[in-house]
N, C-alpha and C. Protein backbone atom coordinates (compact mmCIF):
# COMPACT_ATOMS: atom_id res chain seq x y z
N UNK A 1 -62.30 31.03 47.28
CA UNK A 1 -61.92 31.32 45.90
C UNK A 1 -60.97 32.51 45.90
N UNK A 2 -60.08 32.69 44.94
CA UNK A 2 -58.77 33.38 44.94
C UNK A 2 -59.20 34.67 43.96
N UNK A 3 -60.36 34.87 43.43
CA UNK A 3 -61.15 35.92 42.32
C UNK A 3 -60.75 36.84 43.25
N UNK A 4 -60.60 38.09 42.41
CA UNK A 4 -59.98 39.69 42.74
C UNK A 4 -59.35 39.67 43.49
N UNK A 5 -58.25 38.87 43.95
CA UNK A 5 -56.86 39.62 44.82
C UNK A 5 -56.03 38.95 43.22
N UNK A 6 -55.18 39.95 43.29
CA UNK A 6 -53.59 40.20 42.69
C UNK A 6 -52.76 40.31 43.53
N UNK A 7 -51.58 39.56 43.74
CA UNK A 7 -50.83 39.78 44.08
C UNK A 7 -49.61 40.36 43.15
N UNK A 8 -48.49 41.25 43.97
CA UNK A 8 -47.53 42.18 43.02
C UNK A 8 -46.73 42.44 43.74
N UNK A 9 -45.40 42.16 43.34
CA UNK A 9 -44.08 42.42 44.13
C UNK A 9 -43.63 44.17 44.31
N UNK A 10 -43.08 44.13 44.94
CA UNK A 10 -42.91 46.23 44.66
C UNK A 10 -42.19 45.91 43.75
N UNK A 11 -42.43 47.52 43.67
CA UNK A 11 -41.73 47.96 41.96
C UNK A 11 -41.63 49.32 41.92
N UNK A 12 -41.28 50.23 41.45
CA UNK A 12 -41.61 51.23 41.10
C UNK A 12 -42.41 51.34 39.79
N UNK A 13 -42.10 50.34 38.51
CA UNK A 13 -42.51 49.98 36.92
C UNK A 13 -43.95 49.31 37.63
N UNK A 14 -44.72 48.81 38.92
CA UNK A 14 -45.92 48.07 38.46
C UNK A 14 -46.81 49.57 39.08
N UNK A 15 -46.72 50.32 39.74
CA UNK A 15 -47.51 52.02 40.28
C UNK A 15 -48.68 52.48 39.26
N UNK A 16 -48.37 51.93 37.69
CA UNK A 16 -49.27 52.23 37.17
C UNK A 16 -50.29 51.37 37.05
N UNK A 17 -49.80 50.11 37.08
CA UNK A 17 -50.83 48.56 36.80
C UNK A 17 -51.51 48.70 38.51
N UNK A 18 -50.86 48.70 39.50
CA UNK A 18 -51.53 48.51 40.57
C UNK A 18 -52.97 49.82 40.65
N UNK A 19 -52.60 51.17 40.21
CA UNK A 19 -53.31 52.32 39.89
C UNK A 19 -54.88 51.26 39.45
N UNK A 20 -54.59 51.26 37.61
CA UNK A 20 -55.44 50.53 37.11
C UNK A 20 -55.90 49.95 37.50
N UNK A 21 -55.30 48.57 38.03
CA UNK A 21 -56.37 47.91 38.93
C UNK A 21 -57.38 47.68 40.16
N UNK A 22 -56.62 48.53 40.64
CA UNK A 22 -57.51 49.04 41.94
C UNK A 22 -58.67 50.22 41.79
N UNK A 23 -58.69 51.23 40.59
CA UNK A 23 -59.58 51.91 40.07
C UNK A 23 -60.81 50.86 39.50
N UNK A 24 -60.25 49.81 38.67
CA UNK A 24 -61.13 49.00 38.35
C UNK A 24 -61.98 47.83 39.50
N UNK A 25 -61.40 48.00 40.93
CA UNK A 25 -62.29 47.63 41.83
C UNK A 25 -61.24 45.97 42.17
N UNK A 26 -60.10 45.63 41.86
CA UNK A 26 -59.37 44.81 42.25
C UNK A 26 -58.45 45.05 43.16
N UNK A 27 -58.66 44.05 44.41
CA UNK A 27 -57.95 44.29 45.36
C UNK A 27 -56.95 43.71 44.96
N UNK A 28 -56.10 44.53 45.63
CA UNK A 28 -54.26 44.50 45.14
C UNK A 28 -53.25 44.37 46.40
N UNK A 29 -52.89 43.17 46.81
CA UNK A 29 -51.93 43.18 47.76
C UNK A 29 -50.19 43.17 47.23
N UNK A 30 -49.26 44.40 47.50
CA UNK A 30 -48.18 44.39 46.66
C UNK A 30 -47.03 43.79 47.91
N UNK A 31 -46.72 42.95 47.83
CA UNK A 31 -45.63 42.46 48.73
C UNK A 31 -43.80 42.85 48.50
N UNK A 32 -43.20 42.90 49.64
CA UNK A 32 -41.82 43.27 49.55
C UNK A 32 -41.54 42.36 48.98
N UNK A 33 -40.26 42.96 48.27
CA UNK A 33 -39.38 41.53 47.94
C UNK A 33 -38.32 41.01 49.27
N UNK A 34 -38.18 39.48 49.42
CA UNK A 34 -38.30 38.85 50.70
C UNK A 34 -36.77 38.98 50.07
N UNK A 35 -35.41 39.32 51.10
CA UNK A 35 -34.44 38.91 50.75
C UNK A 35 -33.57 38.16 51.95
N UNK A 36 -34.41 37.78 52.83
CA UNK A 36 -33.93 36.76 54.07
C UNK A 36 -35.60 35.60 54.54
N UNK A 37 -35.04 34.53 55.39
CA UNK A 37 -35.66 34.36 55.84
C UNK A 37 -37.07 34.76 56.42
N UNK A 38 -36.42 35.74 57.16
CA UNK A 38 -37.70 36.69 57.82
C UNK A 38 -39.23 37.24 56.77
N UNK A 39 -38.49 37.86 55.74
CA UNK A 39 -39.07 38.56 54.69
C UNK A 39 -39.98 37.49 53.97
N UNK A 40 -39.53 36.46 53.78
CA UNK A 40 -40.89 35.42 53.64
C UNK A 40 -41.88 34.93 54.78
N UNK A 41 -41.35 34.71 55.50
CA UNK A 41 -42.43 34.88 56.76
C UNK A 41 -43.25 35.72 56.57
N UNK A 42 -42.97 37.07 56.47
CA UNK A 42 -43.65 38.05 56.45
C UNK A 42 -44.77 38.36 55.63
N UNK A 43 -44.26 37.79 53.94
CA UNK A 43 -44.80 37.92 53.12
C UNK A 43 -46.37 36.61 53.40
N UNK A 44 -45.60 35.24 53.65
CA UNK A 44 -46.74 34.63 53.94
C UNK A 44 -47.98 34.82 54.77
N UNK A 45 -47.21 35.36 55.64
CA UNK A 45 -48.71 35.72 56.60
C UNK A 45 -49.27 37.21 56.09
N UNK A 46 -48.44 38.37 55.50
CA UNK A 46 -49.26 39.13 54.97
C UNK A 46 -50.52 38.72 53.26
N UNK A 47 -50.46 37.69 52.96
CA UNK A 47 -50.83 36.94 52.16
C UNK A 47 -52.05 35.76 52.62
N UNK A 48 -51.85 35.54 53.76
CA UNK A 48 -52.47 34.39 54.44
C UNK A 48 -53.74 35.35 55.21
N UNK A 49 -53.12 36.32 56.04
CA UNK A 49 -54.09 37.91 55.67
C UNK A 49 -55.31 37.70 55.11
N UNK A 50 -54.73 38.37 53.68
CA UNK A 50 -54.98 38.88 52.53
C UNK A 50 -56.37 37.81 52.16
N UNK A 51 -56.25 36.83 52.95
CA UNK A 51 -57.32 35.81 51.98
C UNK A 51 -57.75 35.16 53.11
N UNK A 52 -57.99 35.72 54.08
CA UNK A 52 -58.80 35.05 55.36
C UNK A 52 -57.73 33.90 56.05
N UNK A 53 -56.85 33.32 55.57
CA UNK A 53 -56.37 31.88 56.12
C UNK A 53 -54.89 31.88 57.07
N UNK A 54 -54.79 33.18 57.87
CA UNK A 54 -53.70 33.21 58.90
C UNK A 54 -53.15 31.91 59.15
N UNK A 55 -54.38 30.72 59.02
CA UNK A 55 -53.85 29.65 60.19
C UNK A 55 -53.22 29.02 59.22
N UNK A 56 -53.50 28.89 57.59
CA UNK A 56 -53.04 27.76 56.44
C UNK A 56 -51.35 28.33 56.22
N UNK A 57 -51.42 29.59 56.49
CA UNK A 57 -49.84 30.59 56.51
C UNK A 57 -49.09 30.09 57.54
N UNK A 58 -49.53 29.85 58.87
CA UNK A 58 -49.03 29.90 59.68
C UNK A 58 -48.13 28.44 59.59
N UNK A 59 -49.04 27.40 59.12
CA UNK A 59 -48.40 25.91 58.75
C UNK A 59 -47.68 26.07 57.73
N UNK A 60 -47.59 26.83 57.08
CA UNK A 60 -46.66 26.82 56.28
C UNK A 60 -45.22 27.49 56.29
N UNK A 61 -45.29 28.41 57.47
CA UNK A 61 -44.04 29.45 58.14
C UNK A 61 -43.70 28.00 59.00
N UNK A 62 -44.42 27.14 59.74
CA UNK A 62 -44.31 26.93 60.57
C UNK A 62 -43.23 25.41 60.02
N UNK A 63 -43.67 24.92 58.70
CA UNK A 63 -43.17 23.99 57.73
C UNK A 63 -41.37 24.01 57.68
N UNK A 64 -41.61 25.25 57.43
CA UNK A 64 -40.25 26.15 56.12
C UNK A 64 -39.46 25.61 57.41
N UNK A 65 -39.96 26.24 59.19
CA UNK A 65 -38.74 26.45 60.10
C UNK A 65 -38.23 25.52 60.33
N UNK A 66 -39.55 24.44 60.23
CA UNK A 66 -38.91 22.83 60.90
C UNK A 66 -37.79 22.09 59.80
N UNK A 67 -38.04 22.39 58.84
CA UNK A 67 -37.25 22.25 57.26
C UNK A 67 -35.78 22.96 57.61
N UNK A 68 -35.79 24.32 57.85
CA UNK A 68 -34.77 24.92 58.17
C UNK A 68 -34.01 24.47 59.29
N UNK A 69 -34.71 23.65 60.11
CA UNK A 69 -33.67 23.75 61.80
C UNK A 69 -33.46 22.16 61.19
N UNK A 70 -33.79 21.52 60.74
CA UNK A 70 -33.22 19.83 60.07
C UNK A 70 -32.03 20.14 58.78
N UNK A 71 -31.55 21.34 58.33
CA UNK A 71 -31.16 21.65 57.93
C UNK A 71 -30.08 22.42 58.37
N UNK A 72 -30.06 22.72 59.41
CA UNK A 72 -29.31 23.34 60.56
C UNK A 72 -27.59 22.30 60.42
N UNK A 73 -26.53 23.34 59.80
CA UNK A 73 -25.17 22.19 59.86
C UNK A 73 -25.03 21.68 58.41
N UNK A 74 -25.53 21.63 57.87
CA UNK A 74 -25.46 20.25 56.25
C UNK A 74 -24.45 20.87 55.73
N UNK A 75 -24.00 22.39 55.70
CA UNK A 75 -22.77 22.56 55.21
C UNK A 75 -21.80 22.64 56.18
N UNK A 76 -21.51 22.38 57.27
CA UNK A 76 -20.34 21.44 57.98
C UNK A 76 -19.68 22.98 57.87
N UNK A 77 -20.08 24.41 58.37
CA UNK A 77 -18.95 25.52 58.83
C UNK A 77 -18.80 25.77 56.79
N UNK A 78 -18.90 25.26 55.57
CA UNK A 78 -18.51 25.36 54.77
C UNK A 78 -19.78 26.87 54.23
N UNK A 79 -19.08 27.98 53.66
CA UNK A 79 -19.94 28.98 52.93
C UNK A 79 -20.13 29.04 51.67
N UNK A 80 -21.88 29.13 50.91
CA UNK A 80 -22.02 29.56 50.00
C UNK A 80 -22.22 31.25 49.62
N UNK A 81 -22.23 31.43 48.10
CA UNK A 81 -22.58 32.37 47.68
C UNK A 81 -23.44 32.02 46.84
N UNK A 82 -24.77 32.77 46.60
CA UNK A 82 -26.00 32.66 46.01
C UNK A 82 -26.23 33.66 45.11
């Protein structure tokens, strides 16, 4: 069951909500914001952590890569901007 974890992106604006809630006895995991690849990895397994299930994280890092390397080329040398 997912009862008392919060999850919360950093912030400087959430310092007071995370305060509050963790005074009130809720565990609070605040994650980076992911701005590559890597950084979600990261976040998943610090999350997968967070709730006993390393191994359910790990299939799911492990998902994204196989997704990513079949994906490997589809823009043919061509660049986006996001």
């Amino acid at each position: 069951m997912l009862a008392g974890l919060v999850l919360i992106f950093a912030g400087l604006y959430w310092a007071r909500l995370v305060q509050a809630l963790e005074r009130r006895g809720v565990r609070v995991l605040t994650l980076e914001d992911a701005s590559d690849f890597q950084g979600v990895r990261r976040n998943l397994r610090r999350v997968g952590d967070a709730l006993g299930q390393r191994p359910a994280a790990e299939a799911i890092v492990a998902d994204m890569d196989r997704r990513l390397a079949r994906s490997a080329g589809a823009w043919k040398g061509r660049r986006a901007i996001y």
